[in-house]
N, C-alpha and C. Protein backbone atom coordinates (compact mmCIF):
# COMPACT_ATOMS: atom_id res chain seq x y z
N UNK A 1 0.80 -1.19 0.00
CA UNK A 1 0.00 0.00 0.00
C UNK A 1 0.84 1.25 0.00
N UNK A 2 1.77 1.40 0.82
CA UNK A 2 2.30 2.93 1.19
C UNK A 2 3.67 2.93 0.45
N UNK A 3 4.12 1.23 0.31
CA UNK A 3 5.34 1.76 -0.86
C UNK A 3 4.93 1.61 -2.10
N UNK A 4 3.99 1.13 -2.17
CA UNK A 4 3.10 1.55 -4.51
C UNK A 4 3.24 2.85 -3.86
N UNK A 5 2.37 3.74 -3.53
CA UNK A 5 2.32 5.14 -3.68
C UNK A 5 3.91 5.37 -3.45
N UNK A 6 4.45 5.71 -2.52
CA UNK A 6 6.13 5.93 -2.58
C UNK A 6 6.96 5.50 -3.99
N UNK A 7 6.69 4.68 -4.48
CA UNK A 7 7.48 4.36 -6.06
C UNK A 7 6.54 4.78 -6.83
N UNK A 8 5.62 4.27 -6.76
CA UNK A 8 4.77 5.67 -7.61
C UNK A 8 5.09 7.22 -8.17
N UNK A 9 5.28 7.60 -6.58
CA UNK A 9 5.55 8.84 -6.74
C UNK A 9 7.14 9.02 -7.17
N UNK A 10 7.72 8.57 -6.74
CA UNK A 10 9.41 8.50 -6.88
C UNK A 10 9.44 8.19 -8.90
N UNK A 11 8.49 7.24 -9.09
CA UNK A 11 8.91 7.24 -10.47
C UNK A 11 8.23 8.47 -11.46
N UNK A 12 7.25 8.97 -10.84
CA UNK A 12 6.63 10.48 -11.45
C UNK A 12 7.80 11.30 -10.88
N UNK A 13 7.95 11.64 -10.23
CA UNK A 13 9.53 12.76 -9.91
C UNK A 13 10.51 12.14 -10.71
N UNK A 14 11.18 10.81 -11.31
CA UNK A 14 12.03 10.92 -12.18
C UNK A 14 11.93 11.25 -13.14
N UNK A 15 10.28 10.86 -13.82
CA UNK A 15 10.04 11.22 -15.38
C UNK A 15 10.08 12.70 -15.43
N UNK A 16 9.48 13.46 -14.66
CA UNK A 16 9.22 14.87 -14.55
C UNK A 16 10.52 15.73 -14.75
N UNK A 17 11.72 14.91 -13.87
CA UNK A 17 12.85 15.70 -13.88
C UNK A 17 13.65 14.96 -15.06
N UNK A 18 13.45 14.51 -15.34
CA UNK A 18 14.01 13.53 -17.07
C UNK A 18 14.07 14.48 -18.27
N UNK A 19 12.14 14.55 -18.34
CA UNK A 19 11.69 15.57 -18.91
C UNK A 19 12.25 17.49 -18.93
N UNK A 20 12.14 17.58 -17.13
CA UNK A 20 12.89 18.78 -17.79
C UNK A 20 14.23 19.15 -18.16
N UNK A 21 15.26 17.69 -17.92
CA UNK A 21 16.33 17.84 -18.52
C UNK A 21 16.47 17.78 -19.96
N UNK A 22 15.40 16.95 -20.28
CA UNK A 22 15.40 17.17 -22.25
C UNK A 22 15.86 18.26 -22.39
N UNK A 23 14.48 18.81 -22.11
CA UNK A 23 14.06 20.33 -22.47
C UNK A 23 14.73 21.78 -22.23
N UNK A 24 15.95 21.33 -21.22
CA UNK A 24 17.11 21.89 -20.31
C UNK A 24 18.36 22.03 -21.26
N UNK A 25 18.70 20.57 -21.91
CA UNK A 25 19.97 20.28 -22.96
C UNK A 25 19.39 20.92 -24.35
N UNK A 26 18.03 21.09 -24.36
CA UNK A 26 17.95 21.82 -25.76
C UNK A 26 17.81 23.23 -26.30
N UNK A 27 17.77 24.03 -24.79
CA UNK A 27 17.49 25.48 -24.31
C UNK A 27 19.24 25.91 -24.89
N UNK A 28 19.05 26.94 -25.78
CA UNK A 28 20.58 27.17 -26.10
C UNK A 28 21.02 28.47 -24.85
N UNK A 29 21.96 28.63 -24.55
CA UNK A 29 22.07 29.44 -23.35
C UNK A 29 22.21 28.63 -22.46
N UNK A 30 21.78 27.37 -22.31
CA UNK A 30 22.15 26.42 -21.12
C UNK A 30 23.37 25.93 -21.17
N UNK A 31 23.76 25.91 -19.85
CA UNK A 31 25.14 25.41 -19.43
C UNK A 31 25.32 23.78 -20.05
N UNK A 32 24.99 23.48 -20.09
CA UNK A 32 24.96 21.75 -20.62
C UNK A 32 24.15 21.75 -21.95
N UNK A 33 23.98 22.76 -22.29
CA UNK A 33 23.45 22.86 -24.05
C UNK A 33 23.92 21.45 -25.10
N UNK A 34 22.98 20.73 -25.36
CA UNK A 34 23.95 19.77 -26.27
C UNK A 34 22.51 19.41 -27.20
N UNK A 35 22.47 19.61 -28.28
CA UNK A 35 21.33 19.05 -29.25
C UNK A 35 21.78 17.34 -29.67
N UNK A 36 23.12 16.98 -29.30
CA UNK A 36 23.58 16.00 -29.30
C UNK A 36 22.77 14.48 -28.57
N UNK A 37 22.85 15.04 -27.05
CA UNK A 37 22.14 14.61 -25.98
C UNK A 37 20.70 14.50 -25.89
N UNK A 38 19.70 15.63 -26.81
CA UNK A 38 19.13 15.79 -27.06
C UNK A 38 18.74 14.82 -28.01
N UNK A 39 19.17 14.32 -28.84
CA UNK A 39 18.98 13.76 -29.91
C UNK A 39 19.05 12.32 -29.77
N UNK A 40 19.63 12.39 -28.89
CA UNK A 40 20.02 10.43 -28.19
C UNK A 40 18.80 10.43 -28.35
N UNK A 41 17.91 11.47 -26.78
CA UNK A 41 17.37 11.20 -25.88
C UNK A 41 15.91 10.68 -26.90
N UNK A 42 16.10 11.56 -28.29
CA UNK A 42 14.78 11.11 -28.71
C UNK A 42 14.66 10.07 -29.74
N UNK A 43 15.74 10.03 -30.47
CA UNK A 43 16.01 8.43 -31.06
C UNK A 43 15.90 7.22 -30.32
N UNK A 44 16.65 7.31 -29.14
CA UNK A 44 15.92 6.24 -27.73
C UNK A 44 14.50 6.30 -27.53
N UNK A 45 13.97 6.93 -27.43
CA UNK A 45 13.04 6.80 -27.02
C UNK A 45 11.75 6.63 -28.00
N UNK A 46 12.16 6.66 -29.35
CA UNK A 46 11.06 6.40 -30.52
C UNK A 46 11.70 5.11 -31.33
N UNK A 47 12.71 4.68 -30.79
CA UNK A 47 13.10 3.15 -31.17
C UNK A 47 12.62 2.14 -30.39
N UNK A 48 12.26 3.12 -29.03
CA UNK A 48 11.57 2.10 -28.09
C UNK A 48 10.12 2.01 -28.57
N UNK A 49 9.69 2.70 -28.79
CA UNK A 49 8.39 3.10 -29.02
C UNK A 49 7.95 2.16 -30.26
N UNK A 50 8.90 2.78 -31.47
CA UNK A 50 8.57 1.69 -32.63
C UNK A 50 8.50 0.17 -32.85
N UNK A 51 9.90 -0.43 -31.73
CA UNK A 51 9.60 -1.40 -31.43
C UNK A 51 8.72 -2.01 -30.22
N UNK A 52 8.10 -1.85 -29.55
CA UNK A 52 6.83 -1.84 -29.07
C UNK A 52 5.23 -1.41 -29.87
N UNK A 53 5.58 -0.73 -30.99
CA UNK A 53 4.55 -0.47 -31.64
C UNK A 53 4.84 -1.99 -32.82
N UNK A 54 5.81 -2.30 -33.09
CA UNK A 54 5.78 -3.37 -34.15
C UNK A 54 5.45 -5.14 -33.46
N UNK A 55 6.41 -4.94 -31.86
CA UNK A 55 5.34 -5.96 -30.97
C UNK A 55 4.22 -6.23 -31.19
N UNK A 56 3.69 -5.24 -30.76
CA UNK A 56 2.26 -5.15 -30.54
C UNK A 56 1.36 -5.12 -31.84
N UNK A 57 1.66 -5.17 -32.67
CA UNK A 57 1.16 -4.86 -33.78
C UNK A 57 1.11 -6.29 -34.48
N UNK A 58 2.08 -7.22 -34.05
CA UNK A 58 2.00 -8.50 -34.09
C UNK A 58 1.06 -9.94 -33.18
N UNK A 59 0.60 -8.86 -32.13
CA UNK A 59 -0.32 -9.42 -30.87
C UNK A 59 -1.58 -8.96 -31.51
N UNK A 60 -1.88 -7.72 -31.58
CA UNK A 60 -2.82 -6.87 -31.06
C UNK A 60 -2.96 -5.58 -32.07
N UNK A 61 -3.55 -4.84 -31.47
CA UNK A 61 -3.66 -3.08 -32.34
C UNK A 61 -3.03 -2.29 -31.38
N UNK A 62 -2.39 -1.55 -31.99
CA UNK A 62 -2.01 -0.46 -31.44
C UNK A 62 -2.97 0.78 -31.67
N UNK A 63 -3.21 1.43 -30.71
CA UNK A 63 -4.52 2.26 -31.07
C UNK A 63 -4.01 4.06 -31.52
N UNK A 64 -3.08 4.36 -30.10
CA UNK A 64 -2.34 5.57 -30.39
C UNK A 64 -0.84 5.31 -29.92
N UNK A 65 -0.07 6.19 -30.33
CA UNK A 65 1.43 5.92 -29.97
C UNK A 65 1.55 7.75 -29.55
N UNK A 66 2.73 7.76 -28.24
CA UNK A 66 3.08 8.87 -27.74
C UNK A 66 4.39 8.77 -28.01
N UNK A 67 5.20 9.80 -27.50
CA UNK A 67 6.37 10.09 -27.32
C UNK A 67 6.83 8.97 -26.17
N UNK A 68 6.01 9.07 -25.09
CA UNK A 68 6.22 8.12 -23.68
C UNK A 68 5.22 6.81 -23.72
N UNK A 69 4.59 6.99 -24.35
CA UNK A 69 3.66 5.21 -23.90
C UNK A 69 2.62 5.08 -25.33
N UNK A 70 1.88 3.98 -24.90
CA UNK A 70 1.21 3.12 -26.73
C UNK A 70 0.29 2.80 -26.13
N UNK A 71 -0.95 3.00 -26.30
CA UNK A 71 -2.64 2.62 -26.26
C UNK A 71 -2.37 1.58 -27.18
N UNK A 72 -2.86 0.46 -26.58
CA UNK A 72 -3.37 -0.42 -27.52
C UNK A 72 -3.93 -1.53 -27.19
N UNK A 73 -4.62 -2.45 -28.22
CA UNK A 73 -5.82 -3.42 -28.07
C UNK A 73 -5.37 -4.53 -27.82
N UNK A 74 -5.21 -5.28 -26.83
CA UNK A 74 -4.84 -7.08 -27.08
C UNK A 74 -5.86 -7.78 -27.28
N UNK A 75 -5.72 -8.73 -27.76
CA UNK A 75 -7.07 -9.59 -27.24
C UNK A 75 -7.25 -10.43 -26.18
N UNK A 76 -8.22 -10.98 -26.56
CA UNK A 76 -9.05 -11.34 -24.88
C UNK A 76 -8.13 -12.68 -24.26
N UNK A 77 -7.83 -13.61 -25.53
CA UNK A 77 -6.75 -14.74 -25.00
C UNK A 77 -5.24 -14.27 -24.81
N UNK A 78 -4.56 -13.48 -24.81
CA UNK A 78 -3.63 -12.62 -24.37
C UNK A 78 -3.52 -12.56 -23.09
N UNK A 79 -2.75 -13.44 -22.34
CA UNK A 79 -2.44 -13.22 -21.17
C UNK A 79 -2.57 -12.07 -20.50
N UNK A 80 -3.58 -11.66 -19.49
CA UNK A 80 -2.72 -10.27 -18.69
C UNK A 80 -1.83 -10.17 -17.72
N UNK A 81 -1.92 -11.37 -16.87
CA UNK A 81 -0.85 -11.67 -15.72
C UNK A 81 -1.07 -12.88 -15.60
N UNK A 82 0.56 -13.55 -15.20
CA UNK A 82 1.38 -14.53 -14.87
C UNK A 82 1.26 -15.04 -13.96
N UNK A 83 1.40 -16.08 -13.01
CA UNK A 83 1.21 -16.58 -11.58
C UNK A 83 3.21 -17.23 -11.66
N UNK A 84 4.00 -17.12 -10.72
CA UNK A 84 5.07 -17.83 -11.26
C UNK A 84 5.00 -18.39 -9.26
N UNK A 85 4.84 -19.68 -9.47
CA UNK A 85 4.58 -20.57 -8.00
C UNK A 85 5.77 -20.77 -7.25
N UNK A 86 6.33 -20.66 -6.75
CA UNK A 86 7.74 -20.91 -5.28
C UNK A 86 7.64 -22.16 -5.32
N UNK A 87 8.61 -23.02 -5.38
CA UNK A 87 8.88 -24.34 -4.55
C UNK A 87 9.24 -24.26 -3.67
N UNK A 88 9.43 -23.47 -3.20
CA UNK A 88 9.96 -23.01 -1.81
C UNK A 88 9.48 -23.41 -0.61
N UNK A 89 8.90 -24.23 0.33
CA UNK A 89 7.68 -24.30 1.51
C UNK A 89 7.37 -22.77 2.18
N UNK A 90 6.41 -22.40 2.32
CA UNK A 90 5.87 -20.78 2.82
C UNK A 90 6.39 -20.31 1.61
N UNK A 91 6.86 -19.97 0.76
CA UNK A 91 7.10 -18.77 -0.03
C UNK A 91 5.06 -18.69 -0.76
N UNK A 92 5.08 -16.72 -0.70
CA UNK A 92 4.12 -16.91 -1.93
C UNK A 92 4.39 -16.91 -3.18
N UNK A 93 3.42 -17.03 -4.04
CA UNK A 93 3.36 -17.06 -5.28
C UNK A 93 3.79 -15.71 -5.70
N UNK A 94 4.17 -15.17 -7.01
CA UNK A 94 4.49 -14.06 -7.55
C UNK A 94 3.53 -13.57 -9.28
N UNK A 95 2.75 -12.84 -8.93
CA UNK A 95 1.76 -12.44 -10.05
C UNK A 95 2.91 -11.45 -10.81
N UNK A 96 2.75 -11.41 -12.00
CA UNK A 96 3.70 -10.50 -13.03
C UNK A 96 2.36 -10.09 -14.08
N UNK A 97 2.65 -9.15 -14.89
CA UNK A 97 1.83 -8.22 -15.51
C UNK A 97 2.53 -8.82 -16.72
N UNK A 98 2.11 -9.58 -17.76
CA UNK A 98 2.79 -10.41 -19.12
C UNK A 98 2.84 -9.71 -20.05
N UNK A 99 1.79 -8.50 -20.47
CA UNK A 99 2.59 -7.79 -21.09
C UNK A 99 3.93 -7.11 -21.22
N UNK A 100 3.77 -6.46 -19.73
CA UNK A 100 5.06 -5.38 -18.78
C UNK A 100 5.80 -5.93 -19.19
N UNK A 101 6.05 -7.47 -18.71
CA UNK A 101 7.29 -8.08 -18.82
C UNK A 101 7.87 -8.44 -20.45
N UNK A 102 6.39 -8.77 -21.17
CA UNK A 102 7.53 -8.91 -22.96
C UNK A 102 8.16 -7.79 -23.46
N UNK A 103 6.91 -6.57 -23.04
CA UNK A 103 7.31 -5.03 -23.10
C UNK A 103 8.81 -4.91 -22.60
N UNK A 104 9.22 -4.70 -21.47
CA UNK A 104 10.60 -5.01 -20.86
C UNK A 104 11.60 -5.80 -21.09
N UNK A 105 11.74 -6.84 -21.37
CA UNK A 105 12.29 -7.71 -21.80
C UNK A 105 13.26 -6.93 -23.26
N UNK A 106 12.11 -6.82 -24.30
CA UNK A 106 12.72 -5.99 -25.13
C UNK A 106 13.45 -4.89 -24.98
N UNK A 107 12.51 -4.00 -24.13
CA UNK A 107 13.88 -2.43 -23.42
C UNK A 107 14.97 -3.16 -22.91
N UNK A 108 15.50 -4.14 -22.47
CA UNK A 108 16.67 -4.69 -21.41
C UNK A 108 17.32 -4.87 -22.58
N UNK A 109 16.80 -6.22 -24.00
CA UNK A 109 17.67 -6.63 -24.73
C UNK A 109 18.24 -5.56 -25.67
N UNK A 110 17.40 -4.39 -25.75
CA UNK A 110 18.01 -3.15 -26.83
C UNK A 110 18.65 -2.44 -26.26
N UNK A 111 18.22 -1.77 -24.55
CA UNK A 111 18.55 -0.53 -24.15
C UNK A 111 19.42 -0.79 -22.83
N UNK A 112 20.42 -1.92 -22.67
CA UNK A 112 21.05 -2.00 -21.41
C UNK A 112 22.32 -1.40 -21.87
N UNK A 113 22.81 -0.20 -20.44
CA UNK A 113 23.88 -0.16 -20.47
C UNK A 113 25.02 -0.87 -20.08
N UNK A 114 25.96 -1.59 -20.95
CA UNK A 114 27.07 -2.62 -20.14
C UNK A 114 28.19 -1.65 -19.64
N UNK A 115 28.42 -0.50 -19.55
CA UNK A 115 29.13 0.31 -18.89
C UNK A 115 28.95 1.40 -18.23
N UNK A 116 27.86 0.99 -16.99
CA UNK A 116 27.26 1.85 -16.20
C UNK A 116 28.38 1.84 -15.41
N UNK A 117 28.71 3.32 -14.56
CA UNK A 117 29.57 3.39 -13.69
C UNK A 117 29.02 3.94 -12.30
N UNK A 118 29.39 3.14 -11.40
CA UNK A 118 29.14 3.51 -9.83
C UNK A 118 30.43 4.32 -9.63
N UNK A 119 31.11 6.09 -8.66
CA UNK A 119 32.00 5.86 -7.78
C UNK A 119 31.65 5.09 -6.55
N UNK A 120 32.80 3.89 -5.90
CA UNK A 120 32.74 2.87 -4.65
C UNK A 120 33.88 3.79 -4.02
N UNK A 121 34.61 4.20 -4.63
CA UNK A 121 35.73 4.76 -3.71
C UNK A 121 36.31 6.04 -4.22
N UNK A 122 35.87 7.22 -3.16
CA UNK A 122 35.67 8.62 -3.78
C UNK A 122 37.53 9.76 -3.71
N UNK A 123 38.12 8.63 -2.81
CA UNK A 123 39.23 8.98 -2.30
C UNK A 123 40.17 8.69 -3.51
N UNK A 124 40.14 7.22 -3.68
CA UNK A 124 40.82 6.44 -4.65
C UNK A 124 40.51 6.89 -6.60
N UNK A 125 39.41 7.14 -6.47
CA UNK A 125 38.26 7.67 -7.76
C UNK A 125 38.12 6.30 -8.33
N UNK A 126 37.85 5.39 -7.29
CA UNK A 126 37.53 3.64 -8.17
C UNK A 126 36.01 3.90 -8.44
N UNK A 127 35.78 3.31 -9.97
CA UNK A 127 34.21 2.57 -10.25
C UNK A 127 34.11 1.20 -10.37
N UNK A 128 32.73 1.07 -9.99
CA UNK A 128 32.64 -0.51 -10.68
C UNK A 128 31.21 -0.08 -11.38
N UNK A 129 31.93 -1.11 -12.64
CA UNK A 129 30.87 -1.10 -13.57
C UNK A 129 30.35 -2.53 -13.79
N UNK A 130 28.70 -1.96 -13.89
CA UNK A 130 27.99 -3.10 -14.09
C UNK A 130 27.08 -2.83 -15.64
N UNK A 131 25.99 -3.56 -15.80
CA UNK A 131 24.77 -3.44 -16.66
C UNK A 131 23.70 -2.90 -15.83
N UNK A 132 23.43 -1.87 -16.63
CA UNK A 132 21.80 -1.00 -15.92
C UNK A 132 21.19 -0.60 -17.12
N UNK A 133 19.76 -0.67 -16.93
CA UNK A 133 18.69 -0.36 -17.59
C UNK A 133 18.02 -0.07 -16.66
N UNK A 134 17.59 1.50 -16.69
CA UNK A 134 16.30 2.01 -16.32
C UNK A 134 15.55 2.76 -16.40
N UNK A 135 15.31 1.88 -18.31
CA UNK A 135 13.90 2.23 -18.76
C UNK A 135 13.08 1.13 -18.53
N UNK A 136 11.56 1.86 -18.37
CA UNK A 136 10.81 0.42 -17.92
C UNK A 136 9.42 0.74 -18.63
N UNK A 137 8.60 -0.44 -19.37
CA UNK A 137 7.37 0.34 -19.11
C UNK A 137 6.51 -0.22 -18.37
N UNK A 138 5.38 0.90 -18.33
CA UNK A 138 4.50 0.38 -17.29
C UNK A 138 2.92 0.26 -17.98
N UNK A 139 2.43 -0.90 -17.22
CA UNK A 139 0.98 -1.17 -18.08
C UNK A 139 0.13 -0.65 -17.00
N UNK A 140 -1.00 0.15 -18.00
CA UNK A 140 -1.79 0.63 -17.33
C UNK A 140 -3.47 -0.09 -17.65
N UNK A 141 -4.61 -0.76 -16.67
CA UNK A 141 -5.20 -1.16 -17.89
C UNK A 141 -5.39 -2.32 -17.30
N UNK A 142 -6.39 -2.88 -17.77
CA UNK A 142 -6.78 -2.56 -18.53
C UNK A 142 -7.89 -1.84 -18.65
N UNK A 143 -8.85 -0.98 -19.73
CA UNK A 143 -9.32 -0.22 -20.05
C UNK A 143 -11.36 -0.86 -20.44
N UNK A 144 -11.91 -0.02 -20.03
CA UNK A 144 -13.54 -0.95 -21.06
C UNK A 144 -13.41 -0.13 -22.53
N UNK A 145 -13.26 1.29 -22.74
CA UNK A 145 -12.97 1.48 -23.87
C UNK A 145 -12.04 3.09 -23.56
N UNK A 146 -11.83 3.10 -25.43
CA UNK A 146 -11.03 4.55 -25.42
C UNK A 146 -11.57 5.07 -26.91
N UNK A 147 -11.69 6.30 -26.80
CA UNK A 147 -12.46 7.37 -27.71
C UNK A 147 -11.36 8.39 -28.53
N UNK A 148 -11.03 7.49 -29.57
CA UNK A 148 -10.40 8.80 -30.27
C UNK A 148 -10.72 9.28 -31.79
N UNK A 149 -10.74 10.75 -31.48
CA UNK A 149 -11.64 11.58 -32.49
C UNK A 149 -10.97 11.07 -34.28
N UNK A 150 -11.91 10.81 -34.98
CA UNK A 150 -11.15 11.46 -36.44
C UNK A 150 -11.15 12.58 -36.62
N UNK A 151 -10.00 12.97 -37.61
CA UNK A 151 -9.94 13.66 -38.43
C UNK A 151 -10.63 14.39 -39.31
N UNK A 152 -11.05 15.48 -39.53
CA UNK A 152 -11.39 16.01 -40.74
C UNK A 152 -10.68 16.11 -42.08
N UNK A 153 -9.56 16.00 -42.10
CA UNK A 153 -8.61 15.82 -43.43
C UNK A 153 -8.27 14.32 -43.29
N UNK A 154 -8.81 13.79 -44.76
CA UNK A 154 -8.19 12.24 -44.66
C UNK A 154 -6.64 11.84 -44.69
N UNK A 155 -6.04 11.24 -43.44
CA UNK A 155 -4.85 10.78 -44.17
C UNK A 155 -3.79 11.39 -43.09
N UNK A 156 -4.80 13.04 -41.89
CA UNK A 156 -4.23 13.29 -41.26
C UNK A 156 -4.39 12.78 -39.66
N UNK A 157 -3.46 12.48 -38.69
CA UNK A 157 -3.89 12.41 -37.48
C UNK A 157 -4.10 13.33 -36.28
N UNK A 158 -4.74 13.11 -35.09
CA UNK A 158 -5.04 13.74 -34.59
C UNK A 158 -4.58 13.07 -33.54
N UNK A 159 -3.28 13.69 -32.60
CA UNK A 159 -2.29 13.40 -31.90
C UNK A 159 -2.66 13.84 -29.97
N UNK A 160 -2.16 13.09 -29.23
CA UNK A 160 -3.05 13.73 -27.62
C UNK A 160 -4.30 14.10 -27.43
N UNK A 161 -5.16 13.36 -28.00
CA UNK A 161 -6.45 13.83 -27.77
C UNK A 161 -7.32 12.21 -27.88
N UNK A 162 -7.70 12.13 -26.51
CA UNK A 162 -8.46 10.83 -26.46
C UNK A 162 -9.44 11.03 -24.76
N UNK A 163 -9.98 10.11 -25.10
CA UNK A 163 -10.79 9.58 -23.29
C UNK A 163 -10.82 8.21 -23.51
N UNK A 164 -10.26 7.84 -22.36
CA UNK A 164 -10.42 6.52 -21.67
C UNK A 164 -11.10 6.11 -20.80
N UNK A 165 -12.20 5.08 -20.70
CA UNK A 165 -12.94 4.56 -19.49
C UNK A 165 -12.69 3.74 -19.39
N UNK A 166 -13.21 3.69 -17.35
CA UNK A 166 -12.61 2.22 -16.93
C UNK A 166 -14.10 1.64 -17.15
N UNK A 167 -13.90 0.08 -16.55
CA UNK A 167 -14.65 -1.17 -16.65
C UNK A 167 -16.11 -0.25 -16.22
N UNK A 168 -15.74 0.35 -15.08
CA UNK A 168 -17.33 0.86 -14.53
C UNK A 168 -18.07 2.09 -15.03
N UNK A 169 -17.53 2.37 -16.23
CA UNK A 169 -17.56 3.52 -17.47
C UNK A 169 -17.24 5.29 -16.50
N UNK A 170 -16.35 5.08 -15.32
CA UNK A 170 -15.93 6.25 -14.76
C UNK A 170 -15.03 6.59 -16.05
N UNK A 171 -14.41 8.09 -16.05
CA UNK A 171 -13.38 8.41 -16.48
C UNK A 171 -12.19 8.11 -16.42
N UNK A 172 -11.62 7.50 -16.78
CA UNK A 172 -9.67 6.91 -16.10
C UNK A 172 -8.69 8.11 -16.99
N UNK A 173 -9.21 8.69 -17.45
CA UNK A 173 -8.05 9.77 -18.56
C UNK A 173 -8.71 10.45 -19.94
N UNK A 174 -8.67 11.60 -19.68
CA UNK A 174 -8.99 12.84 -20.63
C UNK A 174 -7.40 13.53 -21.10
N UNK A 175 -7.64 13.43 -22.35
CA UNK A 175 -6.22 14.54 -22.90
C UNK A 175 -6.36 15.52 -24.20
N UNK A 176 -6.49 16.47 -24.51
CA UNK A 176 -6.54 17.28 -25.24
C UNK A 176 -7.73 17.41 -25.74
N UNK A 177 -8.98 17.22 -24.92
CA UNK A 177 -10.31 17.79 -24.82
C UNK A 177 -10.61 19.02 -24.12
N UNK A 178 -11.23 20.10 -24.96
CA UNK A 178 -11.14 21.51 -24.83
C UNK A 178 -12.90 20.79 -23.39
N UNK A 179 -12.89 21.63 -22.37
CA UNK A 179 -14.06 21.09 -21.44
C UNK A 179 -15.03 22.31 -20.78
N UNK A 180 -16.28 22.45 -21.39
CA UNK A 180 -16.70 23.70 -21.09
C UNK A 180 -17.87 23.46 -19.72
C-alpha cells in the first residue's frame, strides 16, 4: 500500500525531472546545451516506441502511440498476468503483468547499459561497472474502452487527444479535450 504510492511517486519525480532535462539540454544558453544529448534522448526513445509499436502490432492493435507510452488493443486470450509458484515451503506465489514483462524484456535486450559506472571509492576515484537499464514500461489497464476523435482531413492524425474509461464507465483519462 504505502510503498506503490512511494514508487509511484518517486517514479513520477524521475520522469518529470528527465523531462525537464530534455528540455534543459535543448534550451541554447544552457550550461549543458547539447542538441547532441538531445537527440540520443529522442532516437531512444522512438526506437523504443517503434519497437513496441511493431510488438504489438503482431499481438494486437495499437490504437495511439506517444512520445512516452502506446494505447493499444490485445485480445481477450492474451495473457494479462502470470502466476510464477515458489517451490519453496511458505514462499508466496508471484503475479507478473505479461505484457510489462515482454514489453521489458525488449527495453533490457536493446537498451542495457554494459558500462554503467558507480563511484565505490571517492578517495581512490575507483568505479565498478555493471549493466543498468532504467527504462521500464508500465501497463496501465486494462481499459472498457477509449475514444479517439477522427480527423477532418483524410490521411491526417489527430495526436493527444483521447478519453479513456474504466470497466465501470468512470473516467480513467482525458487529454486534449477543450471542457466547457
Amino acid at each position: 500500500g504505502d510503498l506503490v504510492v512511494l514508487y509511484d511517486s518517486l517514479q513520477l519525480a524521475h520522469k518529470c525531472i528527465l523531462n525537464s532535462f530534455y528540455g534543459y539540454v535543448m534550451r541554447k544558453g544552457a550550461r549543458w546545451y547539447s542538441m547532441e544529448m538531445a537527440g540520443v534522448v529522442t532516437h531512444t526513445g522512438a526506437n523504443i516506441i517503434q519497437r513496441a509499436n511493431k510488438l504489438i502490432s503482431a499481438i494486437g492493435m495499437p490504437l495511439e502511440l506517444d512520445t512516452d507510452g502506446i494505447w493499444c488493443c490485445l485480445p481477450a486470450t492474451f495473457p494479462e498476468n502470470f502466476t510464477i509458484k515458489s517451490t519453496q515451503p511458505g514462499k508466496a506465489k508471484y503475479v507478473v503483468n505479461y505484457p510489462c514483462v515482454v514489453l521489458n524484456k525488449m527495453v533490457v535486450d536493446y537498451n542495457t547499459n554494459e558500462q554503467f559506472q558507480t563511484l565505490v571509492d571517492p578517495v581512490n576515484l575507483k568505479y565498478e561497472t555493471k549493466s543498468e537499464c532504467s527504462i521500464e514500461f508500465e501497463v496501465d489497464g486494462p481499459y472498457k474502452a477509449m475514444i479517439l476523435p477522427a480527423s477532418k482531413e483524410a490521411g491526417k492524425l489527430i495526436k493527444k487527444r483521447y478519453a479513456v474509461f474504466n470497466d465501470d464507465g468512470s473516467l480513467a483519462e482525458l487529454k486534449g479535450f477543450e471542457i466547457k
